[in-house]
Structure formats: C-alpha cells, structure tokens
PDB file of N, CA and C in Angstrom:
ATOM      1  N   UNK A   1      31.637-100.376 146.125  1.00  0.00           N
ATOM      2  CA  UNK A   1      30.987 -99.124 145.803  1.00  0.00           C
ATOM      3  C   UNK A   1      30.657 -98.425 147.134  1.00  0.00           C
ATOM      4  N   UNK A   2      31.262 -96.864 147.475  1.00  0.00           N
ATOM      5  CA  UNK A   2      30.909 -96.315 148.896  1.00  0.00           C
ATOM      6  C   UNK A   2      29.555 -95.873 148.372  1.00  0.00           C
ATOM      7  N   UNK A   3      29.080 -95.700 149.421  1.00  0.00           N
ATOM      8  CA  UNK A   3      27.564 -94.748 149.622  1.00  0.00           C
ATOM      9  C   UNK A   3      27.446 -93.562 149.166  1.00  0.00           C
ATOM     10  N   UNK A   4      28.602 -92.520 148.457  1.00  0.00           N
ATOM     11  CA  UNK A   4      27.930 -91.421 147.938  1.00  0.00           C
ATOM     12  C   UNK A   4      27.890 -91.845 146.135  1.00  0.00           C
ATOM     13  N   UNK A   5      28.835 -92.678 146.055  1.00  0.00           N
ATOM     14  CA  UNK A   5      28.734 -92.891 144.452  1.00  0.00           C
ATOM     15  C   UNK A   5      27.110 -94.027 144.152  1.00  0.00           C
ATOM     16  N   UNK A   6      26.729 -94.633 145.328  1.00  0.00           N
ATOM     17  CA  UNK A   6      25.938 -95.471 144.942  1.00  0.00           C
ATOM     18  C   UNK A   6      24.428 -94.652 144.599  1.00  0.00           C
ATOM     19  N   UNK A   7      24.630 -93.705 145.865  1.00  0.00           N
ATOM     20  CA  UNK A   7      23.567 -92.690 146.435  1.00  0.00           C
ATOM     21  C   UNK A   7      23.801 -91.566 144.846  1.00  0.00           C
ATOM     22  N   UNK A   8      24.748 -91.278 144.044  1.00  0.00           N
ATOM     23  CA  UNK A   8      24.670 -89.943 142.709  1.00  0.00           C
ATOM     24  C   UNK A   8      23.768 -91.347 141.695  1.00  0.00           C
ATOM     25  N   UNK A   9      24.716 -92.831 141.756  1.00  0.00           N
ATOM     26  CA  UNK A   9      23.817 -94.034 140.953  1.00  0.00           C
ATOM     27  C   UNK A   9      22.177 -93.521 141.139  1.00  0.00           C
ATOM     28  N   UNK A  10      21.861 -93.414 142.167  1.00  0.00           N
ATOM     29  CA  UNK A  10      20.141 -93.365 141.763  1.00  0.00           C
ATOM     30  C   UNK A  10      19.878 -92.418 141.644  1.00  0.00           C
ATOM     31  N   UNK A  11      20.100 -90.883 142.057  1.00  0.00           N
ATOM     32  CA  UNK A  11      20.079 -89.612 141.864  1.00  0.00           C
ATOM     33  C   UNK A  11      19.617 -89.118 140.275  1.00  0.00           C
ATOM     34  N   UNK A  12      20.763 -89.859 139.923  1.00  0.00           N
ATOM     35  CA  UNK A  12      21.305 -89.192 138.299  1.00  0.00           C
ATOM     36  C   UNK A  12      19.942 -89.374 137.683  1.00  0.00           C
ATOM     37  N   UNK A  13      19.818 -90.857 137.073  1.00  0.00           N
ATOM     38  CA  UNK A  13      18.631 -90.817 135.847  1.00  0.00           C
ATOM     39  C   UNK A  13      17.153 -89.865 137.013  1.00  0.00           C
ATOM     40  N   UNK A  14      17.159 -89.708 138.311  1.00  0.00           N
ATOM     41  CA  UNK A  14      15.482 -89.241 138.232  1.00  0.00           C
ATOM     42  C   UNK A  14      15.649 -88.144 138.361  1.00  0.00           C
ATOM     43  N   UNK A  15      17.036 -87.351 138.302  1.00  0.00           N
ATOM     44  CA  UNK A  15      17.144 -85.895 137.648  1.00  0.00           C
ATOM     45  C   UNK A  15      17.474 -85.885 136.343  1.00  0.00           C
ATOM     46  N   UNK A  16      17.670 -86.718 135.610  1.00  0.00           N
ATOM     47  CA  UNK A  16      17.752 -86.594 134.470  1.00  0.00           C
ATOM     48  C   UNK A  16      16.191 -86.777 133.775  1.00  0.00           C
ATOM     49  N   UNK A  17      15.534 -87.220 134.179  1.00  0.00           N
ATOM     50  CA  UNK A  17      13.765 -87.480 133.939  1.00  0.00           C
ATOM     51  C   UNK A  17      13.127 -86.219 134.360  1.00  0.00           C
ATOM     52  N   UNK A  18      13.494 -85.670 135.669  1.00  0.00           N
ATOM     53  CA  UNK A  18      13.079 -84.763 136.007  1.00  0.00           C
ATOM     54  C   UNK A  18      13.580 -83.132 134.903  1.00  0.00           C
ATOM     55  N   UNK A  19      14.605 -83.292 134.605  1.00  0.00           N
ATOM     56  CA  UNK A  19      14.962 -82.380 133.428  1.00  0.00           C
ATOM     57  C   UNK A  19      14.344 -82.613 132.235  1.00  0.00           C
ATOM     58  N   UNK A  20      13.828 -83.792 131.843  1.00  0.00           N
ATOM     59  CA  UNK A  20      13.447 -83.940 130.823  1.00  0.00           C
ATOM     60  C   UNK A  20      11.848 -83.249 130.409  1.00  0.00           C
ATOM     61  N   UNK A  21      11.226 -83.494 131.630  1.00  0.00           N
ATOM     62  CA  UNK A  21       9.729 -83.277 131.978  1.00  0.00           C
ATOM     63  C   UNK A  21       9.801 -81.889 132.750  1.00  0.00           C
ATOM     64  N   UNK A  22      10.625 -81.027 132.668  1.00  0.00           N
ATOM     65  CA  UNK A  22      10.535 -79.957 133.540  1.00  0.00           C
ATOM     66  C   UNK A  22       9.399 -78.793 132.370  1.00  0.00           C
ATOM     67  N   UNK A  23       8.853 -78.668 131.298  1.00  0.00           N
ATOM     68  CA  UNK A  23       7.884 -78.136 130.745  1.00  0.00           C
ATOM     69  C   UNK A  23       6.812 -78.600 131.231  1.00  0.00           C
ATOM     70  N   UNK A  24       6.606 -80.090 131.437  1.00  0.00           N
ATOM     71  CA  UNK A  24       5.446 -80.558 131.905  1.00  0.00           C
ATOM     72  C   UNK A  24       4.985 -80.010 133.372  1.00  0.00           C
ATOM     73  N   UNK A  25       6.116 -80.263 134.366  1.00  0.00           N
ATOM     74  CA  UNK A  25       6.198 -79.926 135.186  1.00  0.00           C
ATOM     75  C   UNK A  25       5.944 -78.369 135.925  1.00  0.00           C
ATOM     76  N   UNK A  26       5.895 -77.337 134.946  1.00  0.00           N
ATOM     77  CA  UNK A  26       5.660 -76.398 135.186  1.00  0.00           C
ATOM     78  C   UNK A  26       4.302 -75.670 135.288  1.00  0.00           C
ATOM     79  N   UNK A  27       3.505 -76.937 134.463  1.00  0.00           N
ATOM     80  CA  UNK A  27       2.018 -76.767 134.700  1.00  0.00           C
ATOM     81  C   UNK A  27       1.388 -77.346 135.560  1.00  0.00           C
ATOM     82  N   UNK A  28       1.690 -78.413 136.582  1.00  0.00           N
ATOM     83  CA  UNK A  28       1.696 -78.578 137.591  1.00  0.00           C
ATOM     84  C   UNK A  28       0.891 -77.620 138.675  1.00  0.00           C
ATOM     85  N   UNK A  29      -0.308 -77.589 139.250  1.00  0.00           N
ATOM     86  CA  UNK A  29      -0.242 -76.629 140.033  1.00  0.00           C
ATOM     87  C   UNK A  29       0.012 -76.483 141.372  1.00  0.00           C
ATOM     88  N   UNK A  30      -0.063 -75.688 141.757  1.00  0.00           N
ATOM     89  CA  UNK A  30       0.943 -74.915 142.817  1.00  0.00           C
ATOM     90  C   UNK A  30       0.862 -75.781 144.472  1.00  0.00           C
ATOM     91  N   UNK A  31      -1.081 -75.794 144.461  1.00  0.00           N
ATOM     92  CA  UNK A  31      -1.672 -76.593 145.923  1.00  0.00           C
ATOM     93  C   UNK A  31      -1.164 -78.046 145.500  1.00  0.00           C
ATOM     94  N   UNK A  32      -0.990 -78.960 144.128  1.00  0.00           N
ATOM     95  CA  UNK A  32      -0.266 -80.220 144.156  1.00  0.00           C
ATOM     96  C   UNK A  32       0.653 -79.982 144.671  1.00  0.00           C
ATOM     97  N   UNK A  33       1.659 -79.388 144.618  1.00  0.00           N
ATOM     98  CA  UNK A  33       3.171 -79.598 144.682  1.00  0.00           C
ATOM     99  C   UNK A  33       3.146 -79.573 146.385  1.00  0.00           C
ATOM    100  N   UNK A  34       2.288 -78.375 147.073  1.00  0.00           N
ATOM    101  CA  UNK A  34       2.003 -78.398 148.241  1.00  0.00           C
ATOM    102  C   UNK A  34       1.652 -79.492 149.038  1.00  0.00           C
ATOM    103  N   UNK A  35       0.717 -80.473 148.204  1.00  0.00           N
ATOM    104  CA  UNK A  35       0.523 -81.503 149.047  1.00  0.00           C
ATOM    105  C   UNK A  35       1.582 -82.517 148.583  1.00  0.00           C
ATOM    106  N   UNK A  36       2.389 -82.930 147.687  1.00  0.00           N
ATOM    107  CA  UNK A  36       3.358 -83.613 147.366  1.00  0.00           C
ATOM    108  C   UNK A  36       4.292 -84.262 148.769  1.00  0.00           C
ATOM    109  N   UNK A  37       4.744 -83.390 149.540  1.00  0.00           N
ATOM    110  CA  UNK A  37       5.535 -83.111 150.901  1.00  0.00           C
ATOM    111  C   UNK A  37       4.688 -84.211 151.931  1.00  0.00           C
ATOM    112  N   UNK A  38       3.536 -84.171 151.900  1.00  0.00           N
ATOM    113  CA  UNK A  38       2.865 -84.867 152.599  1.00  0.00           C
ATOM    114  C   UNK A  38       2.353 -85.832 152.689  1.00  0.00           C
ATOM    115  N   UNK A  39       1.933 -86.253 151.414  1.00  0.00           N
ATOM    116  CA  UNK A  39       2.133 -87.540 150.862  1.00  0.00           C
ATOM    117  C   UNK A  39       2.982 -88.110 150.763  1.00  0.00           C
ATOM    118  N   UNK A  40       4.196 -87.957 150.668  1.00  0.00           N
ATOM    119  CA  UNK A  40       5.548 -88.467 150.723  1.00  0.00           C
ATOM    120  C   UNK A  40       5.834 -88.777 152.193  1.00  0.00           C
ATOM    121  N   UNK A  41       5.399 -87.679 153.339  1.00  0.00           N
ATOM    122  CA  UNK A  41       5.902 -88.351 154.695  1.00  0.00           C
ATOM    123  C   UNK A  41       4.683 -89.516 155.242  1.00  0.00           C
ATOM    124  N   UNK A  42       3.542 -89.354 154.798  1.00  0.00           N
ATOM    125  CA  UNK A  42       2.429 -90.355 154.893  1.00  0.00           C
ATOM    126  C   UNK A  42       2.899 -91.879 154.195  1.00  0.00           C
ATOM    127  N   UNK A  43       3.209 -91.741 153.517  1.00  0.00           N
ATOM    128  CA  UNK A  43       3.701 -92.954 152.266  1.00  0.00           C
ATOM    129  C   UNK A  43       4.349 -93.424 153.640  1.00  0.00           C
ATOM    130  N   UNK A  44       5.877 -92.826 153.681  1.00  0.00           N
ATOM    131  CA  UNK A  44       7.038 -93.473 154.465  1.00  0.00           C
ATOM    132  C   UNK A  44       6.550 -93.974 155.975  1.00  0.00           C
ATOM    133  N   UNK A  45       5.335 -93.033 156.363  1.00  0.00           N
ATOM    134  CA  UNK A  45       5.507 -93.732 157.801  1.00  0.00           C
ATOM    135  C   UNK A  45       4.078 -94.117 157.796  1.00  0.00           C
ATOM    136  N   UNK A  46       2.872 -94.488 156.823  1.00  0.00           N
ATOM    137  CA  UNK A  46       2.111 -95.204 157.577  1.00  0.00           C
ATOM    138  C   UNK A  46       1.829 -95.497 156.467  1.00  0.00           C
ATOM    139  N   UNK A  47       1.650 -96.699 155.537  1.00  0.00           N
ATOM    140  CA  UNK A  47       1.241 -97.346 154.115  1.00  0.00           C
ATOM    141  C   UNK A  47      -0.237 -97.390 154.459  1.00  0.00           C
ATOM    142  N   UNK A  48      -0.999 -97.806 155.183  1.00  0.00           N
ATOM    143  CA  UNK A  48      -2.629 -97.584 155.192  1.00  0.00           C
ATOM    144  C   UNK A  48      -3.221 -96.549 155.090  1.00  0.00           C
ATOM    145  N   UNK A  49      -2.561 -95.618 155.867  1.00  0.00           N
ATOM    146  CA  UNK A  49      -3.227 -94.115 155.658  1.00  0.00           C
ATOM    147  C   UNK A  49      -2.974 -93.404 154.199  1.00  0.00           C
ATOM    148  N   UNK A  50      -2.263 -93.974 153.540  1.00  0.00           N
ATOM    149  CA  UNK A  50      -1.775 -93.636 152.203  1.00  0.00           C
ATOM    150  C   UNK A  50      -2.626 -93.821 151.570  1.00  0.00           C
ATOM    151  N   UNK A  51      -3.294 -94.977 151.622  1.00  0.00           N
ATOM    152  CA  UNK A  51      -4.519 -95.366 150.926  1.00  0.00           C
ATOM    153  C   UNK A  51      -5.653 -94.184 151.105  1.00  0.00           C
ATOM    154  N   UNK A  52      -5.942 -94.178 152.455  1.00  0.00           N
ATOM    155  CA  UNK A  52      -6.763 -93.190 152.733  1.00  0.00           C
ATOM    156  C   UNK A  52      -6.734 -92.037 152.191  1.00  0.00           C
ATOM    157  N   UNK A  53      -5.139 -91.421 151.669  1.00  0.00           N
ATOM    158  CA  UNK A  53      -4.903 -89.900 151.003  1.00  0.00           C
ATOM    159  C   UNK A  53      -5.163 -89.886 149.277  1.00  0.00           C
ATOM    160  N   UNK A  54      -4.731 -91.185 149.142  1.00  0.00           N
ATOM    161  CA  UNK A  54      -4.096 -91.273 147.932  1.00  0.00           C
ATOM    162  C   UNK A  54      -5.688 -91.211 147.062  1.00  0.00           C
ATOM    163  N   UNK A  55      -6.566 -92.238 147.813  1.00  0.00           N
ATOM    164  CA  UNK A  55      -7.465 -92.469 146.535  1.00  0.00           C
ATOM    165  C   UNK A  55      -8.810 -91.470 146.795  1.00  0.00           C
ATOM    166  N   UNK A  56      -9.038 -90.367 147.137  1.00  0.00           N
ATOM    167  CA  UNK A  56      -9.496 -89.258 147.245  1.00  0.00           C
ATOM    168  C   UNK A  56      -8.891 -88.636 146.083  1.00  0.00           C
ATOM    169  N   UNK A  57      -7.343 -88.525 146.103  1.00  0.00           N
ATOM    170  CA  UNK A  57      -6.988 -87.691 145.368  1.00  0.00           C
ATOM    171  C   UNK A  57      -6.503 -87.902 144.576  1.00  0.00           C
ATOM    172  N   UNK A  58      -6.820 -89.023 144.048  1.00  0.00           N
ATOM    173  CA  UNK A  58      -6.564 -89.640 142.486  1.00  0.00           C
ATOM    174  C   UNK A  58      -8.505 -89.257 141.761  1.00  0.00           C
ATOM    175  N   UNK A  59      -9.055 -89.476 142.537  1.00  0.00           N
ATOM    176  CA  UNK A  59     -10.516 -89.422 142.108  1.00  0.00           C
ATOM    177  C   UNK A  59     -10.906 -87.606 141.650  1.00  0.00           C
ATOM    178  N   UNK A  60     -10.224 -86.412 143.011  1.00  0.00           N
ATOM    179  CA  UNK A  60     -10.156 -85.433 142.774  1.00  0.00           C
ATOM    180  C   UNK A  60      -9.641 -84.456 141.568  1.00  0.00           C
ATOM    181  N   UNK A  61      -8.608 -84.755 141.271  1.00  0.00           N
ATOM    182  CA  UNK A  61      -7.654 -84.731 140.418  1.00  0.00           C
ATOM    183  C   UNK A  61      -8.541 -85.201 138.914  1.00  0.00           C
ATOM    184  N   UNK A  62      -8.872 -87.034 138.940  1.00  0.00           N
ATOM    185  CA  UNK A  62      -9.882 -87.091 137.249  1.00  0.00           C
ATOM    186  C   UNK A  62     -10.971 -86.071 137.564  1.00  0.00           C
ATOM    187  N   UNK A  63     -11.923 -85.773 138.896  1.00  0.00           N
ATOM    188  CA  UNK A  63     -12.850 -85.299 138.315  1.00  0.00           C
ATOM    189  C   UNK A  63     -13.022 -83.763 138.020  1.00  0.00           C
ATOM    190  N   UNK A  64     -11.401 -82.912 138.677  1.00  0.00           N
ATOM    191  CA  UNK A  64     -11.192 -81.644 138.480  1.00  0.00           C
ATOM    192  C   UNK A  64     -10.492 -81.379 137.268  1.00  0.00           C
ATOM    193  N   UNK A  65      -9.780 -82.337 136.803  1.00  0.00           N
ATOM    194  CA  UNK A  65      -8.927 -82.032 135.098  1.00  0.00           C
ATOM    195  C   UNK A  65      -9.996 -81.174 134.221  1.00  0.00           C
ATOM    196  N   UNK A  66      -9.389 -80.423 134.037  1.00  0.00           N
ATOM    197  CA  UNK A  66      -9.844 -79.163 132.677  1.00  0.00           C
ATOM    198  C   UNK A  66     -10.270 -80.414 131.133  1.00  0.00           C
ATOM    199  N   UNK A  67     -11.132 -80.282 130.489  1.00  0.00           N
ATOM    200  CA  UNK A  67     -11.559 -81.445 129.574  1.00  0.00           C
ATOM    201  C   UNK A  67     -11.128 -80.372 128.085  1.00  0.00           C
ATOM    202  N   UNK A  68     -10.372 -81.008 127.705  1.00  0.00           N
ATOM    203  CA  UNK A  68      -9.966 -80.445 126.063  1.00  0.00           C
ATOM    204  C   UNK A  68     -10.739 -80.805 125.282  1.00  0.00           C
ATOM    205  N   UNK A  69     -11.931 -79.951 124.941  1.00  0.00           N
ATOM    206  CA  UNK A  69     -12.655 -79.844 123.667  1.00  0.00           C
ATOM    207  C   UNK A  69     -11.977 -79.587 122.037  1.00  0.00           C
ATOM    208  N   UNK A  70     -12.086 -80.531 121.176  1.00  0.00           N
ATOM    209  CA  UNK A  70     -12.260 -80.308 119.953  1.00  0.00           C
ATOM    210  C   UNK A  70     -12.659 -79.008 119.804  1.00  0.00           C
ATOM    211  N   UNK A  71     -11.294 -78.279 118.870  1.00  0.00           N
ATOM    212  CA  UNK A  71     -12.393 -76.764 118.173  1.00  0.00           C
ATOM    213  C   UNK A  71     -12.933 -77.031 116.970  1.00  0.00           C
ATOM    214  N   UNK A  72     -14.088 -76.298 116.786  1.00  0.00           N
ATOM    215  CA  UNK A  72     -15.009 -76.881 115.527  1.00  0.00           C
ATOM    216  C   UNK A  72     -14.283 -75.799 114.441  1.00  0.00           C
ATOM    217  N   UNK A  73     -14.483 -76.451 113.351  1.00  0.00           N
ATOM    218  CA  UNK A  73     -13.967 -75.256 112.162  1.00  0.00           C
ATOM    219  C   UNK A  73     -15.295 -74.614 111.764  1.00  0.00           C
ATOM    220  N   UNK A  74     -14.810 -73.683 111.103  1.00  0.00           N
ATOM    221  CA  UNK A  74     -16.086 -72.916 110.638  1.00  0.00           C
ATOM    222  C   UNK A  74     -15.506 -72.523 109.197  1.00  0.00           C
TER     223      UNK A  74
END
C-alpha cells in the first residue's frame, strides 16, 4: 500500500463523519473554531500544556452552554 492510498484510507471515513455532522457543526461557534488551530498545535508539540488548555476549557464551555428549559403549556 503507497502513502497516498493509505493517507485517502484515513481521510475518507473522518470526512465522511464530518459530512455527516456538518448541521451540527454549523452551530459551532465562531471563537471555538478559532481556538481549535491551537489546540491542535499545543496537543502535537507539548502534551502537558494541553492539559493546561484543555481543562479550563472543557469547564468553560459546561459552565457557558445555553441551558434548554422545558416550555410550560398553558
């Protein structure tokens, strides 16, 4: 197997996931996607400091989520 067929092998299904979830994805907002880029080069080159990004903004994220209230009938 050369390297570009192995390299479309993993490609395929997480664009195919990524097509699947692209409604979801569109609500997404805008400053996530912004920091996405950066977290990703943090991940790759320093796994401790990841920690440091990551669990801020896992905590940020539960305690900023919009809370879906039940509508009452009347």
């Amino acid at each position: 197997m050369n390297d570009l067929e192995a390299a479309c092998l993993r490609i395929g299904p997480l664009l195919a996931v990524i097509w699947l979830a692209y409604e979801q994805l569109k609500r997404i907002p805008v400053w996530l996607w912004c920091t996405l880029p950066v977290i990703v080069l943090v991940a790759a080159t320093r796994l401790r400091w990841m920690l440091w990004l990551l669990v801020p903004l896992i905590v940020a994220v539960a305690i900023l989520k919009p809370r879906v209230r039940p509508r009452r009938e009347r």
